[in-house]
Protein backbone atom coordinates (compact mmCIF):
# COMPACT_ATOMS: atom_id res chain seq x y z
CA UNK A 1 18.65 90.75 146.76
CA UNK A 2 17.94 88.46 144.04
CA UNK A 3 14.80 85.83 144.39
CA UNK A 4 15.67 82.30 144.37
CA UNK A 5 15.83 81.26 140.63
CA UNK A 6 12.88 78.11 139.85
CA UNK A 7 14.42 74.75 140.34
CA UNK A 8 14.00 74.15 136.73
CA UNK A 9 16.05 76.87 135.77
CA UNK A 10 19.13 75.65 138.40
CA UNK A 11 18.34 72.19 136.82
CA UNK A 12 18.32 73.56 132.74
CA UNK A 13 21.71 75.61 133.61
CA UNK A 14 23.56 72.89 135.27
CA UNK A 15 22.62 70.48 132.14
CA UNK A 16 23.59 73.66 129.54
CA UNK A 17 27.07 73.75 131.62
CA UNK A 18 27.66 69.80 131.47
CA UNK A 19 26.68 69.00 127.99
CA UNK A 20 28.56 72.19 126.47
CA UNK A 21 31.20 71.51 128.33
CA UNK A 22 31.14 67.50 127.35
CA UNK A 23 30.87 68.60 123.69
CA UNK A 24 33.79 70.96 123.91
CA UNK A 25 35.73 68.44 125.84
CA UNK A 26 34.77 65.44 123.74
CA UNK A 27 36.65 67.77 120.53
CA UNK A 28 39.65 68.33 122.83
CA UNK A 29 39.84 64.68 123.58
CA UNK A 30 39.98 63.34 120.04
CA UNK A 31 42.70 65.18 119.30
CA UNK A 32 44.30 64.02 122.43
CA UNK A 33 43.52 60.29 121.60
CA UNK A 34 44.65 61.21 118.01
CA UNK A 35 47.80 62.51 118.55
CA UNK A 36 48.98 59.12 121.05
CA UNK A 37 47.53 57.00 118.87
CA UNK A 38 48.17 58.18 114.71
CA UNK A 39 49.46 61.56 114.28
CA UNK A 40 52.94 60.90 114.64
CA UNK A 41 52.93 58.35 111.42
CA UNK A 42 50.38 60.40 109.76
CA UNK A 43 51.35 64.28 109.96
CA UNK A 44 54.93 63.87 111.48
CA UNK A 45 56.80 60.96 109.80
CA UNK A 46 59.68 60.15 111.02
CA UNK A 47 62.22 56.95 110.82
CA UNK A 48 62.23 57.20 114.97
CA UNK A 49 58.70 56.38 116.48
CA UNK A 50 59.74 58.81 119.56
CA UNK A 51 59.90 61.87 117.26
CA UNK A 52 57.12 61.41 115.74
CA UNK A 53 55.38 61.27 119.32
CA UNK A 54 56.82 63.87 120.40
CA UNK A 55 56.06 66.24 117.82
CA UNK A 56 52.73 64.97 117.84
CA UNK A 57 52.24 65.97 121.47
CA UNK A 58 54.12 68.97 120.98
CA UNK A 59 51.09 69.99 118.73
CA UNK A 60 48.52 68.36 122.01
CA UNK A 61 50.54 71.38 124.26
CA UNK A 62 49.52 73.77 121.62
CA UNK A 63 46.14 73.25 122.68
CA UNK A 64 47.37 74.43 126.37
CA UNK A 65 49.68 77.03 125.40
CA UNK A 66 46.89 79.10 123.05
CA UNK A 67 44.18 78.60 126.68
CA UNK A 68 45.23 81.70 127.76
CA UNK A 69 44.59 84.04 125.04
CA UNK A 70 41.07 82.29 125.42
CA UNK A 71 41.10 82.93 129.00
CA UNK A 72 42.35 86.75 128.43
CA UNK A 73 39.46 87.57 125.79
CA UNK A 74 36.36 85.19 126.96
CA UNK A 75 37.06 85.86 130.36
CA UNK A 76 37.02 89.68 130.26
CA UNK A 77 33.58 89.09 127.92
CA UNK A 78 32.05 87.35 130.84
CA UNK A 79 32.65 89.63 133.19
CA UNK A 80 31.64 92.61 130.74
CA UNK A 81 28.55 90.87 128.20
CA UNK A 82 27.35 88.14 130.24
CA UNK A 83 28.04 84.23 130.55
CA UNK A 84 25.44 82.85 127.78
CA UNK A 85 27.42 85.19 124.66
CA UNK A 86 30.24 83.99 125.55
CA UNK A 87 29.48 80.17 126.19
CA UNK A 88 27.60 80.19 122.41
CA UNK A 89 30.73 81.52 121.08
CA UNK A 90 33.46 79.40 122.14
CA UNK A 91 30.98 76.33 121.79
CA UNK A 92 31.25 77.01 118.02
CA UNK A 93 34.63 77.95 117.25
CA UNK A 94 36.10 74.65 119.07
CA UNK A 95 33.51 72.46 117.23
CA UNK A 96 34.36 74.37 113.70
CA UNK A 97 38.10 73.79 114.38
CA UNK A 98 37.31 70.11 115.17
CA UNK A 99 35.53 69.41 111.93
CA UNK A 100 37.98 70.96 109.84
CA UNK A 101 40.82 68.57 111.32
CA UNK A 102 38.38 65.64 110.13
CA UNK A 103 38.65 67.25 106.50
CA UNK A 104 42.51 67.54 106.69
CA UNK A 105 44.51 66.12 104.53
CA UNK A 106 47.88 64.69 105.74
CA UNK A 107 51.62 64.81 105.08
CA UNK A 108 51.44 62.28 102.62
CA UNK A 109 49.05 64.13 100.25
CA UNK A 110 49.76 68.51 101.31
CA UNK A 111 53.47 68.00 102.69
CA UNK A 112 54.22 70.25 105.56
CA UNK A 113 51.50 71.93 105.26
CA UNK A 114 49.78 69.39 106.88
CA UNK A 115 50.94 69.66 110.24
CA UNK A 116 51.13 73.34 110.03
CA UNK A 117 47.71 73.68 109.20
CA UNK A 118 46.80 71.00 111.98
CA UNK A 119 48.74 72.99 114.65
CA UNK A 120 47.01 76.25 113.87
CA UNK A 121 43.26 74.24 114.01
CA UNK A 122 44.48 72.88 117.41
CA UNK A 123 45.78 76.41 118.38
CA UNK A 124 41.98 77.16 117.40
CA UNK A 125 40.75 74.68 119.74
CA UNK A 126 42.68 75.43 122.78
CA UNK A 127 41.23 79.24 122.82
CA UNK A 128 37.56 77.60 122.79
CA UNK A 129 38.59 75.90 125.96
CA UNK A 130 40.23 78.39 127.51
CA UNK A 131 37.10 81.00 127.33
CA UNK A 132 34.76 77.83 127.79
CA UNK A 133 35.56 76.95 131.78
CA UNK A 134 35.17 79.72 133.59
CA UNK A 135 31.58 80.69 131.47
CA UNK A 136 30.43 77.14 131.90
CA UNK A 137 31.62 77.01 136.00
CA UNK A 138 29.61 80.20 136.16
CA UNK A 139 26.56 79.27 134.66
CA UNK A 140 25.59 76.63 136.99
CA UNK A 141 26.92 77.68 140.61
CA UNK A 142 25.28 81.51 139.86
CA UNK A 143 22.24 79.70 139.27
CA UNK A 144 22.62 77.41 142.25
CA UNK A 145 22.17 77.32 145.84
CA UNK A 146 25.36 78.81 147.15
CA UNK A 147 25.40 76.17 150.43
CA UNK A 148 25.60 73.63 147.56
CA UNK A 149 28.19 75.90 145.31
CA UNK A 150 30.80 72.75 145.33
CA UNK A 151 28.28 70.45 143.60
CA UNK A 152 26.60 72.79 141.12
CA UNK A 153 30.09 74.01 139.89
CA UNK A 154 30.79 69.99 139.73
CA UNK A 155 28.37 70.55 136.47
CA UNK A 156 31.35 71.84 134.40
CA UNK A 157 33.77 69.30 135.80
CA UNK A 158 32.24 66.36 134.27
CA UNK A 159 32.30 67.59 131.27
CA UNK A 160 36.61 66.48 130.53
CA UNK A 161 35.55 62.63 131.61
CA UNK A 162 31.93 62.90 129.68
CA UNK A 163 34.25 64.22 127.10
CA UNK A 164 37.17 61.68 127.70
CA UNK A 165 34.27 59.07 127.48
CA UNK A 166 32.96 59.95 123.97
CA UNK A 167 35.75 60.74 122.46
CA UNK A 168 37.66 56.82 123.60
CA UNK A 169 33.80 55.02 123.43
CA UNK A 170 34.00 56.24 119.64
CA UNK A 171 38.06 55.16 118.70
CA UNK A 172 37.29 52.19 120.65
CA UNK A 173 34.33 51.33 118.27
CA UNK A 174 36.46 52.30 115.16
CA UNK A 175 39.02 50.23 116.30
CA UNK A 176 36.90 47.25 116.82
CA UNK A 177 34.87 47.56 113.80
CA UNK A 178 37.90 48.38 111.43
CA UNK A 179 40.97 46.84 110.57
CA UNK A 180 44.46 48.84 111.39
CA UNK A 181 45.08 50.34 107.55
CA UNK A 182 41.34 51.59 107.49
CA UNK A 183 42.10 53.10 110.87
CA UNK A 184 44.64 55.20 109.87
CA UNK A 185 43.43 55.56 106.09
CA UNK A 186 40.14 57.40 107.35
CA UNK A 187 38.59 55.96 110.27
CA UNK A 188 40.18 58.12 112.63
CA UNK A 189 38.11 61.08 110.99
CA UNK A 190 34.49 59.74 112.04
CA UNK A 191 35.61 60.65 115.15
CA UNK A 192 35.90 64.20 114.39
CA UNK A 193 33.44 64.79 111.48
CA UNK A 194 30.85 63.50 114.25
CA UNK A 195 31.21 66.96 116.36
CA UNK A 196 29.51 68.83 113.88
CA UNK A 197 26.61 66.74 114.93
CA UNK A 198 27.02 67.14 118.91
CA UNK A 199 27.82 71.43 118.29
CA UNK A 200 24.50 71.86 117.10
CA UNK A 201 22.73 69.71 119.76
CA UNK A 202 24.83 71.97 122.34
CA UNK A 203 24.12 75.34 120.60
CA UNK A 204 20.13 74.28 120.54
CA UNK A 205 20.57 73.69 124.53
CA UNK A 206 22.01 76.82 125.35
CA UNK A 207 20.42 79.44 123.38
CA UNK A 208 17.53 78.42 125.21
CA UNK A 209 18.72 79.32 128.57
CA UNK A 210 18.57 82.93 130.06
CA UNK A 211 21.84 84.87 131.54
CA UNK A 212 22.78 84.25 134.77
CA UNK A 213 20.98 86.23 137.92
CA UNK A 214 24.43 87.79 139.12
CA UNK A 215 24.68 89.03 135.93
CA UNK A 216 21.37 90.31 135.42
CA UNK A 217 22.04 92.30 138.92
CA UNK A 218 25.50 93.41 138.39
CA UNK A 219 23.68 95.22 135.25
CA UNK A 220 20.91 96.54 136.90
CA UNK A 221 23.32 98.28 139.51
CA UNK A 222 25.75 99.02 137.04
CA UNK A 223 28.50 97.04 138.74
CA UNK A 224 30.30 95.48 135.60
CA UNK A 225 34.04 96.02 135.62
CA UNK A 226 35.82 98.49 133.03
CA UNK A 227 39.01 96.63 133.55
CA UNK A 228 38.48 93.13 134.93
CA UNK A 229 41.92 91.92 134.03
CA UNK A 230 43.89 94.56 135.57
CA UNK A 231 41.76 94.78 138.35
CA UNK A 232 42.26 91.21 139.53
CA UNK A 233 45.97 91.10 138.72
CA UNK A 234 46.32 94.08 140.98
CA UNK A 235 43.79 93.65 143.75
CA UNK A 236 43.50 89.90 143.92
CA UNK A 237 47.97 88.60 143.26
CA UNK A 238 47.61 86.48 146.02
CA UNK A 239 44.26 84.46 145.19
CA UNK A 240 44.98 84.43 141.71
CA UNK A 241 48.45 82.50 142.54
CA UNK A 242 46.24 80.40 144.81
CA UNK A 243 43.69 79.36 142.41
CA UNK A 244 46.97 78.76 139.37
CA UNK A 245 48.49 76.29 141.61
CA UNK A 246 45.94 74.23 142.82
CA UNK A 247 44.97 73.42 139.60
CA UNK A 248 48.59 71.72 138.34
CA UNK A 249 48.50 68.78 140.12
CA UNK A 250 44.73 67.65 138.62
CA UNK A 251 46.03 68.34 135.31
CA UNK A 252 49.43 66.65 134.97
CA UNK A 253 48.06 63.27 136.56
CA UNK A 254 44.68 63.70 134.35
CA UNK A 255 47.66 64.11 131.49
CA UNK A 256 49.09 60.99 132.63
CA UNK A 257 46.29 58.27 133.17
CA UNK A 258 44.62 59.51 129.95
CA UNK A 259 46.77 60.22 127.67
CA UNK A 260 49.74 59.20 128.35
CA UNK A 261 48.87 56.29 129.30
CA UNK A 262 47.91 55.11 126.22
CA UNK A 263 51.36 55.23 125.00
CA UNK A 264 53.02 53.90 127.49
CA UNK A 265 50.49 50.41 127.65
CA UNK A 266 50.99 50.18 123.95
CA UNK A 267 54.88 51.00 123.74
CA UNK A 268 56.29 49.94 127.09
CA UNK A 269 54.08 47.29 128.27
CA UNK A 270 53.27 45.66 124.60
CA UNK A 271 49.68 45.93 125.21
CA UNK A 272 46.85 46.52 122.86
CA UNK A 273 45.49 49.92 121.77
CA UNK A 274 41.81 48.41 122.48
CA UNK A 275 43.47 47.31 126.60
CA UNK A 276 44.69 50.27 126.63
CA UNK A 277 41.39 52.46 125.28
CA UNK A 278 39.14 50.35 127.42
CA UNK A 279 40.99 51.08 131.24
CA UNK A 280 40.05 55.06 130.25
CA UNK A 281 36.81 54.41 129.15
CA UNK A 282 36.07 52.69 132.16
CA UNK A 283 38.07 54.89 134.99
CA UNK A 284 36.10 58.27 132.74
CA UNK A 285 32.79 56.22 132.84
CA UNK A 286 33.19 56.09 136.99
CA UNK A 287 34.07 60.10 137.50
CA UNK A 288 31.21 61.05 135.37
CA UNK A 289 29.81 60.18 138.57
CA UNK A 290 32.83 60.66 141.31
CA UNK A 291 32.62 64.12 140.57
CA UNK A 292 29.64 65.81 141.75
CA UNK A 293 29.92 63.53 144.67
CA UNK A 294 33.29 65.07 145.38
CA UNK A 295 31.70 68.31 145.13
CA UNK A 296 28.53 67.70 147.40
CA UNK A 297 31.53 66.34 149.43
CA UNK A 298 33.16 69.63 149.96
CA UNK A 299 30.06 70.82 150.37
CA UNK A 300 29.66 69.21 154.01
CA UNK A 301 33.53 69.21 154.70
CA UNK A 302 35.86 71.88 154.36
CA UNK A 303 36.84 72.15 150.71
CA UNK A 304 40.34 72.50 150.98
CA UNK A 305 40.66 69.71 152.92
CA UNK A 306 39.13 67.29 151.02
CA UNK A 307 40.72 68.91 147.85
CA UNK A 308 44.73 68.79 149.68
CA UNK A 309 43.44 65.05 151.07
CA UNK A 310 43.18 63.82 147.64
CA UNK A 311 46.25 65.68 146.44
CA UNK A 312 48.42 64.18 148.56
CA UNK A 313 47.18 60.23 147.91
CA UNK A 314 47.06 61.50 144.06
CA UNK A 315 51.25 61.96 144.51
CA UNK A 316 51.76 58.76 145.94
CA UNK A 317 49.55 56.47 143.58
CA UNK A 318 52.51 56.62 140.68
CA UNK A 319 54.72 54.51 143.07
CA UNK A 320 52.02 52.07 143.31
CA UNK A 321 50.69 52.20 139.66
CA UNK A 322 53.87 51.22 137.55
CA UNK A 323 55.45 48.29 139.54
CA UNK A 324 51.81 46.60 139.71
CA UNK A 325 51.12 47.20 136.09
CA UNK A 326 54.88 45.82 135.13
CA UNK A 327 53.57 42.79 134.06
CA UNK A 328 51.35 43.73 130.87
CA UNK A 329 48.25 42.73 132.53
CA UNK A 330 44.78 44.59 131.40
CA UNK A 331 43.03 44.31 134.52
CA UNK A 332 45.72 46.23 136.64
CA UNK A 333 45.95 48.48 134.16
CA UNK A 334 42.07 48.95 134.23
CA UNK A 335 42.45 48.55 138.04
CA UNK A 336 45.55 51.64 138.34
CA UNK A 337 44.03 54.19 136.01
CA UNK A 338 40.45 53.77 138.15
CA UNK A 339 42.09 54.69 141.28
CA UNK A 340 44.00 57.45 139.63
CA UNK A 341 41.17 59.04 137.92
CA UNK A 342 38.79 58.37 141.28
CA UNK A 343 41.80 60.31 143.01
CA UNK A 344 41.83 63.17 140.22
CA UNK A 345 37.93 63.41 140.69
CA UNK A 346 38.06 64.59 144.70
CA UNK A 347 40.07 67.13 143.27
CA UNK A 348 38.37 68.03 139.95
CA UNK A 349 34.93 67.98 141.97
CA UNK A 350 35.98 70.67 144.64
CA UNK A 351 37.95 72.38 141.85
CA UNK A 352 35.61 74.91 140.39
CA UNK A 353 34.00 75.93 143.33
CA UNK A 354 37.57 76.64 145.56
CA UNK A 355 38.83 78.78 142.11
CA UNK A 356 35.52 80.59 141.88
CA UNK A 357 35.73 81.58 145.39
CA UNK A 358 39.39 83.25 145.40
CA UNK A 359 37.35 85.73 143.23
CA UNK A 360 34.79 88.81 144.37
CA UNK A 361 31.62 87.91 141.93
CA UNK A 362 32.23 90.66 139.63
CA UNK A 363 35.46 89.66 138.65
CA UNK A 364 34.47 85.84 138.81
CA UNK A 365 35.03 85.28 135.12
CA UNK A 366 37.80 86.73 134.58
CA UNK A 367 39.61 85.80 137.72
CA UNK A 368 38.67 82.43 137.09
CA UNK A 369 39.40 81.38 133.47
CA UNK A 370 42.85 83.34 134.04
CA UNK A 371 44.05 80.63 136.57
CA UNK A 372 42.13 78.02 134.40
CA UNK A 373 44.33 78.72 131.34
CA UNK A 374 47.66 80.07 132.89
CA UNK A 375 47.46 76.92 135.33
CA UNK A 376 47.28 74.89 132.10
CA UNK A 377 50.80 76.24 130.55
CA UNK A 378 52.81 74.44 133.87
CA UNK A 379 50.54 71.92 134.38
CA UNK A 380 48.69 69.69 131.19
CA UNK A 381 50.51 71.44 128.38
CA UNK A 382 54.10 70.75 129.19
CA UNK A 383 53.20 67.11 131.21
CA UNK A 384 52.83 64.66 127.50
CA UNK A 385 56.54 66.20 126.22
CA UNK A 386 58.09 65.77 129.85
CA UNK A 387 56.56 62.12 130.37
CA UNK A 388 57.57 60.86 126.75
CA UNK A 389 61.35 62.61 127.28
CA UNK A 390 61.86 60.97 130.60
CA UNK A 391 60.81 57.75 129.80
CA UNK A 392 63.05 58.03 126.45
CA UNK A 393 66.12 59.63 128.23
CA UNK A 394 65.74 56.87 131.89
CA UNK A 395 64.18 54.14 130.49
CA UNK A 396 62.19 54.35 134.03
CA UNK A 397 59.00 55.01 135.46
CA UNK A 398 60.21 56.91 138.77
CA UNK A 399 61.15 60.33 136.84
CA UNK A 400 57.75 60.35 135.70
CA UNK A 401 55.98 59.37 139.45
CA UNK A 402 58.56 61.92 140.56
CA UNK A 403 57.25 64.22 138.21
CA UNK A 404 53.40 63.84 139.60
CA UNK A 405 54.68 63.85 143.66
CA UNK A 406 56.14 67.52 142.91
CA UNK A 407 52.72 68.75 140.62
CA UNK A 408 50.90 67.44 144.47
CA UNK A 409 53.01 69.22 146.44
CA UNK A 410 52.82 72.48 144.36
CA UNK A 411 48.74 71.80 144.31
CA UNK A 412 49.13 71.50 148.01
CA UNK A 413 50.78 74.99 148.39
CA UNK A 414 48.20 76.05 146.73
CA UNK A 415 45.42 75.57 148.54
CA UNK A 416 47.22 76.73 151.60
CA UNK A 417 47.58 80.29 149.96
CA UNK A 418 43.86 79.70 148.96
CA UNK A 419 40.86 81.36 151.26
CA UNK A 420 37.31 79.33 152.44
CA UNK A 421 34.95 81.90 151.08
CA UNK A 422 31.62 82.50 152.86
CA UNK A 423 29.15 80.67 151.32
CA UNK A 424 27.00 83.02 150.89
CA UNK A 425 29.26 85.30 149.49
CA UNK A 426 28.07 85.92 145.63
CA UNK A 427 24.52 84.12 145.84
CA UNK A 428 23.78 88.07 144.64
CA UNK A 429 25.20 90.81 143.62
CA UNK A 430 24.39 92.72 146.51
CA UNK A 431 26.54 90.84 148.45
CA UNK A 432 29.94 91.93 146.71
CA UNK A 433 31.93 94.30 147.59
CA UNK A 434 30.90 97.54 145.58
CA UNK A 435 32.22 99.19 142.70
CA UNK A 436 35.04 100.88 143.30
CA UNK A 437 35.31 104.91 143.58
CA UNK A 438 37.76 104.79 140.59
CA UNK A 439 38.31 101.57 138.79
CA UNK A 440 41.53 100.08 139.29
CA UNK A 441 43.46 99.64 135.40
């Protein structure tokens, strides 16, 4: 059995996993931001404003649809050369990919190349995150106490609002500080030239941190899987579904209340892009801090409980949301997307550690950024196109609050298929089960 790691170390590795996870989310939120806000005028131009949107989110799913390959590689990697190689690696290529879209040129100057290029780069980015989650998730519950596995897993978690929070806190400032033609002319690439910057501060933090003890043990007995993939499509179908559902309904109403959103306040409601900027900066500001308490909360009450709990309020909130927000008004906006985003945090917060635990600790990585990324193809990456298209084709919001009641129900399903996993289960090595007699794939 492994000794207790120093708190220090638990302490270092839950910092690495939030700030390298912040970073990588703060690139994927720019674009996000980006593509509500300018890319339609500036790399899909188009005479009708809801083309141009939706081509520019089209490229946003791109980011979703390349997750799994990310998942597929990194994950293996984790599983087969440790957490820390894998967590350096995807740090840089999402922050290289993010700098180079600051550098790109747009329609009006490289023609289609333009968005071609910019799809590819965001294609780029969507592999970093898919290898990132499930490496970062790792790194700070395998260093953790496992009675407390719901709040150290919580580490990677905040890293999408920290992200969310940087990335809106920075076009928020632009906006302010520049006029609309200076916006689009070149503000708009501050935003991403600055992650250069933030990689290397997230690179220096975790080269400095050692590979994970359930790593270090499942090398010393020589436990590492040949075949991870394989092995958990064919031995673990059942918590592998599990773990892919519960994760839809977080995404499509994150999808909705921060991207979305922005959108539909400035489009539908008339509002202003700073209104609209400011109610996400201030609901992502609130679960930097909602979600580790939602994961010390599952910690004392059954997981899946509180998890389905906030599922099931998170599908009704839509209903509630649009009527009140009818009106135009910036503070129930502000008001709406703080209750949705305190709703998607007792989910988020419980997240990691429920999808961790579907998965024996040898196949941990790989079992878990596989849901991650193939969750993220029915849940974020198709929600932007779907919410845009119904609005456009009903000229309503109850498609769309439709939309998020079904993404709760199938989270809900979910977690029912889903196991409660001894806690101690994976605080070493030694208490896996052991390597198979011949390895399965």
């Amino acid at each position: 059995m492994n000794k207790p790691e120093s708190s220090g170390a638990v302490r270092r590795a839950f910092f690495a996993s939030l700030t390298g996870t912040a970073l990588e989310w703060y690139d994927f939120a720019i674009y996000s931001a980006a593509a509500a806000l300018v890319f339609g005028d500036l790399f899909f131009p188009s005479e009708d404003p809801t083309t141009g949107t939706l081509l520019a989110f089209s490229t946003y799913a791109v980011g979703y649809v390349s997750r799994p390959l990310g998942g597929f590689v990194f994950g293996r990697l984790g599983d087969r050369i440790g957490r820390k190689k894998v967590l350096i690696t995807t740090l840089v290529l999402i922050g290289v990919a993010t700098l180079l879209i600051g550098l790109l040129p747009t329609y009006t100057s490289i023609g289609v190349t333009a968005p071609v290029v910019l799809v590819l780069l965001r294609f780029a980015q969507g592999v970093g995150v898919g290898g990132e989650w499930g490496g970062a998730v790792l790194l700070s519950s395998e260093f953790g106490d496992p009675r407390r596995r719901g709040f150290y897993a919580s580490a990677a978690q905040i890293g999408p609002p920290a992200g969310n929070l940087m990335a809106n806190g920075v076009l928020a400032a632009l906006g302010a500080l520049l006029t609309e033609a200076q916006f689009l002319d070149w503000g708009w690439r501050v935003a991403f030239l600055l992650s250069g910057v933030l990689v290397v501060f997230g690179l220096w933090i975790r080269t400095k941190l050692e590979e994970t003890p359930v790593f270090k043990a499942m090398e010393a007995e020589q436990n590492r899987p040949s075949a991870p993939i394989r092995e958990v499509l064919t031995t673990h179908p059942r918590r592998l579904a599990a773990a892919i559902l519960s994760r839809v309904a977080p995404d499509v109403l994150y999808a909705l209340f921060t991207v979305f959103v922005l959108t539909y306040a400035t489009g539908e409601l008339g509002m202003s892009r700073g209104s609209a900027l400011t109610a996400v900066l201030i609901g992502s500001s609130l679960q930097v801090f909602l979600i580790p308490l939602a994961g010390a909360v599952s910690d004392r009450f059954n997981r899946r409980l509180v998890y389905g709990v906030s599922a099931a309020a998170a599908g009704v909130w839509p209903f509630v949301f649009f009527p009140m927000t009818s009106g135009g008004s910036g503070t129930l906006l502000a008001l709406g997307v703080v209750v949705a985003l305190a709703l998607h945090s007792f989910m988020y917060g419980p997240q990691a550690a429920f999808i961790a635990e579907q998965f024996d600790p040898r196949l941990r990585s790989t079992g878990s950024s596989l849901a991650y990324t193939l969750a993220g193809l029915i849940g974020g990456a198709i929600a932007p196109l779907m919410f845009t298209a119904l609005l456009d084709a009903y000229a309503s919001w109850i498609p769309l609050a439709l939309y998020i009641l079904v993404a709760a129900a199938v989270t809900v399903t979910g977690l029912l298929l889903g196991r409660d996993a001894p806690e101690e289960e994976g605080a070493t090595v030694g208490t896996a089960e052991p390597k198979p007699a011949v390895t399965t794939g």
